[in-house]
N, C-alpha and C. Protein backbone atom coordinates (compact mmCIF):
# COMPACT_ATOMS: atom_id res chain seq x y z
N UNK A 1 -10.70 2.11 -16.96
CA UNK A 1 -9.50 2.87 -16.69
C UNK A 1 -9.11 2.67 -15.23
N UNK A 2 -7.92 2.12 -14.72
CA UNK A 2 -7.31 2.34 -13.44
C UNK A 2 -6.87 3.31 -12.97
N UNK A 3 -6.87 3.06 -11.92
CA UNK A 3 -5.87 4.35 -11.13
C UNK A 3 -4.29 4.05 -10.32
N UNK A 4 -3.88 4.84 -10.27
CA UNK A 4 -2.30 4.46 -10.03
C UNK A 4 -2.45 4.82 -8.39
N UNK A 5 -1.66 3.88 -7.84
CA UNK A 5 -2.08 4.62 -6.12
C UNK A 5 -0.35 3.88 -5.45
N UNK A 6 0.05 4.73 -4.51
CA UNK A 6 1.34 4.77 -3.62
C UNK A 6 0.84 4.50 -2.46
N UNK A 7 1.42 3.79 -1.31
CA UNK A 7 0.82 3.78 -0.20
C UNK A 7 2.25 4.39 0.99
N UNK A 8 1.82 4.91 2.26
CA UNK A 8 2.36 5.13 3.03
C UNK A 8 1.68 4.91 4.65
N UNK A 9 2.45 4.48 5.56
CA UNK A 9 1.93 4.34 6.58
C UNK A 9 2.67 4.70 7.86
N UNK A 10 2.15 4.66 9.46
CA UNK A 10 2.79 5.41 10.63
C UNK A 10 3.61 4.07 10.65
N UNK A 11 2.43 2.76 10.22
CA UNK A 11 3.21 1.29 11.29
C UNK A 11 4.20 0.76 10.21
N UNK A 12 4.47 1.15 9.20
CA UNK A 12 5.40 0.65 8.02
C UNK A 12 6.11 1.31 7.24
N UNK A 13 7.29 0.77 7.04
CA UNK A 13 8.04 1.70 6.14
C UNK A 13 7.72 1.17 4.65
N UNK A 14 7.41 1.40 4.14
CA UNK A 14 7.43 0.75 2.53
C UNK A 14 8.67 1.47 1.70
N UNK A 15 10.00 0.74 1.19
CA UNK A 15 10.86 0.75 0.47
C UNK A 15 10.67 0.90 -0.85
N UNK A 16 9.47 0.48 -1.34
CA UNK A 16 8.89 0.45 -2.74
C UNK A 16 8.66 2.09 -3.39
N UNK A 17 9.02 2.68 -4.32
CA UNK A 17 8.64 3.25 -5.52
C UNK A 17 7.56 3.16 -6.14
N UNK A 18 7.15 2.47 -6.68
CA UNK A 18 6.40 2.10 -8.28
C UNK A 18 5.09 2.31 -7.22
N UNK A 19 4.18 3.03 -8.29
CA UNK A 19 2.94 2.60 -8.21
C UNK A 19 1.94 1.19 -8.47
N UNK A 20 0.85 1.17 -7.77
CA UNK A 20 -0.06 -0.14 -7.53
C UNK A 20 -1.11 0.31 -8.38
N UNK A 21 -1.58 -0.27 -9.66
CA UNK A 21 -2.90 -0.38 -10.23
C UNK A 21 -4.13 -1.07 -9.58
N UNK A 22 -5.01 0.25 -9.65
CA UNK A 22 -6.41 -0.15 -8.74
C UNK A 22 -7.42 0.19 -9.64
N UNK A 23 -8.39 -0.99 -9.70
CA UNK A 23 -9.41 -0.72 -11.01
C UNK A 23 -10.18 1.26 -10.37
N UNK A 24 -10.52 1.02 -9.20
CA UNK A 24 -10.61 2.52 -8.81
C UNK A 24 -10.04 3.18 -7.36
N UNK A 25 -10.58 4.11 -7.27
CA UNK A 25 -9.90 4.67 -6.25
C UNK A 25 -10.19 4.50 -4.83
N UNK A 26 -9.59 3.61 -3.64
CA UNK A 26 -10.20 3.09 -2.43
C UNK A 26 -10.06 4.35 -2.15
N UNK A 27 -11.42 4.55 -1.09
CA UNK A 27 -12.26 5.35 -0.41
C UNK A 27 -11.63 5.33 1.29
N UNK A 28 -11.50 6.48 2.06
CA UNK A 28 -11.58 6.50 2.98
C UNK A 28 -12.50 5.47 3.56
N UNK A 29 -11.80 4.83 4.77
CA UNK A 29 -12.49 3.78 5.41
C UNK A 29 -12.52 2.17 4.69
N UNK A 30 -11.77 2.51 3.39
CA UNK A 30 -11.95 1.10 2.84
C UNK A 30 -10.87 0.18 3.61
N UNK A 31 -11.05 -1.22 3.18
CA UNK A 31 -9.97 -2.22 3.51
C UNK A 31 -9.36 -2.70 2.44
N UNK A 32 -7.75 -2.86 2.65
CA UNK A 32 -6.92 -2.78 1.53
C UNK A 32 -6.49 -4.56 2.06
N UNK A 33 -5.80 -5.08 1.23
CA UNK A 33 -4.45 -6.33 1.87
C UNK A 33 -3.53 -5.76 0.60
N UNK A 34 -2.27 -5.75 1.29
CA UNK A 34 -1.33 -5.56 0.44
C UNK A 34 -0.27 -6.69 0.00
N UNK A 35 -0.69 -7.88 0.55
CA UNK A 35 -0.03 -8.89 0.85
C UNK A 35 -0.45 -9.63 -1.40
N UNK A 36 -2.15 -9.11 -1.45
CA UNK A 36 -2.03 -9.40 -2.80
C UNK A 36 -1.36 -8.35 -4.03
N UNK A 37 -0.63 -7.64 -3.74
CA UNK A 37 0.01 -7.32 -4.80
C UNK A 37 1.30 -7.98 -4.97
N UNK A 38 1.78 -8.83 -3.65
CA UNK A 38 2.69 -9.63 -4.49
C UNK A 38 3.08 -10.63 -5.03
N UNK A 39 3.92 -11.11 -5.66
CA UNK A 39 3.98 -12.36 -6.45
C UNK A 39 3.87 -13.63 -5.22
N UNK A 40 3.26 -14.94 -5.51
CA UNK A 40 3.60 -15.67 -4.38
C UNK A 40 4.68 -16.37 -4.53
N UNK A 41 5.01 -16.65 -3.33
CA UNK A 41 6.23 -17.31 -2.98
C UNK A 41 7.72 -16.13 -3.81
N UNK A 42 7.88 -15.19 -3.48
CA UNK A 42 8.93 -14.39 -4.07
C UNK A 42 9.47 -13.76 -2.93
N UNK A 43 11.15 -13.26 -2.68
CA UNK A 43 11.59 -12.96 -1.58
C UNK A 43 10.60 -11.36 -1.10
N UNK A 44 9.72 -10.56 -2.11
CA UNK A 44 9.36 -9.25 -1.65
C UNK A 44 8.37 -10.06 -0.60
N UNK A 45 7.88 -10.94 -1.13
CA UNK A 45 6.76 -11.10 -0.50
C UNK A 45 6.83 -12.24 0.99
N UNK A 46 7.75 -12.76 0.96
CA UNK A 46 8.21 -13.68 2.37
C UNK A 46 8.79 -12.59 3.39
N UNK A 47 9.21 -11.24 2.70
CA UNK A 47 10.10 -10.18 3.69
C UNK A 47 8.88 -9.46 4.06
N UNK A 48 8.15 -9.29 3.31
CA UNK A 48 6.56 -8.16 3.55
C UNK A 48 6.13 -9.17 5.03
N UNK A 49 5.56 -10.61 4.61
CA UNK A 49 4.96 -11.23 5.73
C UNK A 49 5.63 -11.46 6.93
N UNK A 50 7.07 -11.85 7.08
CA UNK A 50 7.96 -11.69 8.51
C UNK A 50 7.59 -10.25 8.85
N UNK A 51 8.39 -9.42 8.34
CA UNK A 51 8.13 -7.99 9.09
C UNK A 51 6.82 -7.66 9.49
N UNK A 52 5.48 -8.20 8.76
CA UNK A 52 4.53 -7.92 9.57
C UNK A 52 4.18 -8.54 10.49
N UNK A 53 4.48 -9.82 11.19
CA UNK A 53 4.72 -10.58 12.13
C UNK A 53 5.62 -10.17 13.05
N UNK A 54 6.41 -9.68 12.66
CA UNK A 54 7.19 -8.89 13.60
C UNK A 54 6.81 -7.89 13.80
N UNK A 55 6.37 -7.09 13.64
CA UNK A 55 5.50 -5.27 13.81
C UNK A 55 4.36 -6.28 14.56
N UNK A 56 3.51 -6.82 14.56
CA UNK A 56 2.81 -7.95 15.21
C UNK A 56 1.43 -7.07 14.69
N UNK A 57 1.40 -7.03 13.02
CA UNK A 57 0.06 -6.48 12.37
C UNK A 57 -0.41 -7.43 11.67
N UNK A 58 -1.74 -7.15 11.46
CA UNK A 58 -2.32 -7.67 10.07
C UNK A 58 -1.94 -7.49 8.57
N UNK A 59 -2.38 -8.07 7.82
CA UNK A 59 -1.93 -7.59 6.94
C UNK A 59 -3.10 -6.94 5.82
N UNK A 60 -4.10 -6.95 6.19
CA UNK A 60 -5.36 -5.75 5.91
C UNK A 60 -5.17 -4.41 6.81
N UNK A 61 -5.40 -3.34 6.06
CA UNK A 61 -5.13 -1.96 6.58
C UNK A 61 -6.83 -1.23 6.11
N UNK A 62 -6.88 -0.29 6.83
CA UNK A 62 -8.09 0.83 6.28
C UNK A 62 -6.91 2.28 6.16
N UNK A 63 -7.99 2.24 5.14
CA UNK A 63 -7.07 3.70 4.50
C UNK A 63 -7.53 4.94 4.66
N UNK A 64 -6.68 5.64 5.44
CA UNK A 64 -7.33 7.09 6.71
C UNK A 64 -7.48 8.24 5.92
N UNK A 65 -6.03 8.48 4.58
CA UNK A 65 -6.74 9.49 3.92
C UNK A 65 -6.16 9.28 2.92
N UNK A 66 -5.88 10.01 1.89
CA UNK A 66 -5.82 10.52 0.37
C UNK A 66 -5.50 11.48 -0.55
N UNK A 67 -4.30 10.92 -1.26
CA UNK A 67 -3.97 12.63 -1.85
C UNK A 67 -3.65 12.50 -2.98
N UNK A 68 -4.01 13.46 -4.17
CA UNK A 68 -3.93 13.36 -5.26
C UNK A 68 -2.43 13.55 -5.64
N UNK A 69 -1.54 13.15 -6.23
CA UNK A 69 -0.01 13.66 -6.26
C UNK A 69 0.07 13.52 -7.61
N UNK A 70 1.52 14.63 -8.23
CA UNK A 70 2.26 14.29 -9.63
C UNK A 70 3.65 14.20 -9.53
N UNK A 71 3.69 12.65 -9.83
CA UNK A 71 5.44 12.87 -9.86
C UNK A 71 6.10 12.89 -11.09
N UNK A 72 7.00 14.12 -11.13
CA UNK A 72 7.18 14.86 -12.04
C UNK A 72 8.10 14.22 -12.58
N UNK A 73 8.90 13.98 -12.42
CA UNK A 73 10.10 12.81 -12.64
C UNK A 73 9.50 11.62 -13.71
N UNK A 74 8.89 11.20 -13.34
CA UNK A 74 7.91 10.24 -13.84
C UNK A 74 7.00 10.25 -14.90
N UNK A 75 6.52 11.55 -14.85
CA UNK A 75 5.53 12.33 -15.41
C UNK A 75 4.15 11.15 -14.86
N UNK A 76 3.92 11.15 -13.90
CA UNK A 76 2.56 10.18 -13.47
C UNK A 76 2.05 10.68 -12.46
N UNK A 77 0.95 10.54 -12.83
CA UNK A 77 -0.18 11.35 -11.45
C UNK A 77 -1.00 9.96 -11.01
N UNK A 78 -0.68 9.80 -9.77
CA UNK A 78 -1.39 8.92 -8.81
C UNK A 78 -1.73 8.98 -7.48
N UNK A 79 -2.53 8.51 -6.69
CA UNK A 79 -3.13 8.70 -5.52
C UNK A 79 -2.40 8.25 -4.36
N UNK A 80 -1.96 8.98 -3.67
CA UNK A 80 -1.03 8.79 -2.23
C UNK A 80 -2.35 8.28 -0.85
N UNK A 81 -2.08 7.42 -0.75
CA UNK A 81 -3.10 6.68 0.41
C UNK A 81 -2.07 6.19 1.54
N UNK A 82 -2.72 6.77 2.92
CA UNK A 82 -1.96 6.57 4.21
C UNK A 82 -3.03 5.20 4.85
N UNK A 83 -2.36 4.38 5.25
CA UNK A 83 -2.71 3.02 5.63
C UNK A 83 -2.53 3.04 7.12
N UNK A 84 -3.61 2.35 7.91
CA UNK A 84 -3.40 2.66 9.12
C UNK A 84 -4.03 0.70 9.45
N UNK A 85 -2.98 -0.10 10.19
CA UNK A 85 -2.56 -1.09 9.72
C UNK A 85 -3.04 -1.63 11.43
N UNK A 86 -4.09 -2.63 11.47
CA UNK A 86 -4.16 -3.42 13.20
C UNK A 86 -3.39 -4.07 13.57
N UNK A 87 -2.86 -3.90 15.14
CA UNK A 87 -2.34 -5.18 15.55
C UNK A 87 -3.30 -6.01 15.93
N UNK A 88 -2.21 -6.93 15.53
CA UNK A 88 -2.69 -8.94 16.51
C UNK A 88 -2.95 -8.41 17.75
């Protein structure tokens, strides 16, 4: 069973909606790349890698904390994870 997880961060805005399927639930202190959830070579994913070149980050984050959420709208309960993202 997966888990559904949203991400948010101080160094990024993420435009995205939809939840990310994660076989489980990353742990405080884990390391994420978000660069593999997207398709390769697709415009989300050439705009994800400029802007992080430009923010002048990595594109591995550790994830600081965690929150269980339900969006009601949706009817889906998934895990809100705040990403805290290095610079170059």
């Amino acid at each position: 069973m997966s888990v559904k997880v949203r991400f948010y961060s101080y160094d990024v805005e993420f435009e995205f909606e939809n939840s990310v399927e994660f076989p489980v639930v990353p742990q405080v202190g884990d390391e994420v790349n978000l660069l593999s959830f997207f398709k390769y070579q697709t415009s989300e994913r050439i705009e994800y890698v400029e802007n992080m070149e430009q923010l002048n980050l990595y594109n591995n984050a550790i994830v600081g904390d965690k929150t269980w959420c339900n969006d009601l709208q949706k009817n889906e309960i998934y895990v809100l994870i705040q990403l805290k993202f290095k610079r170059q």
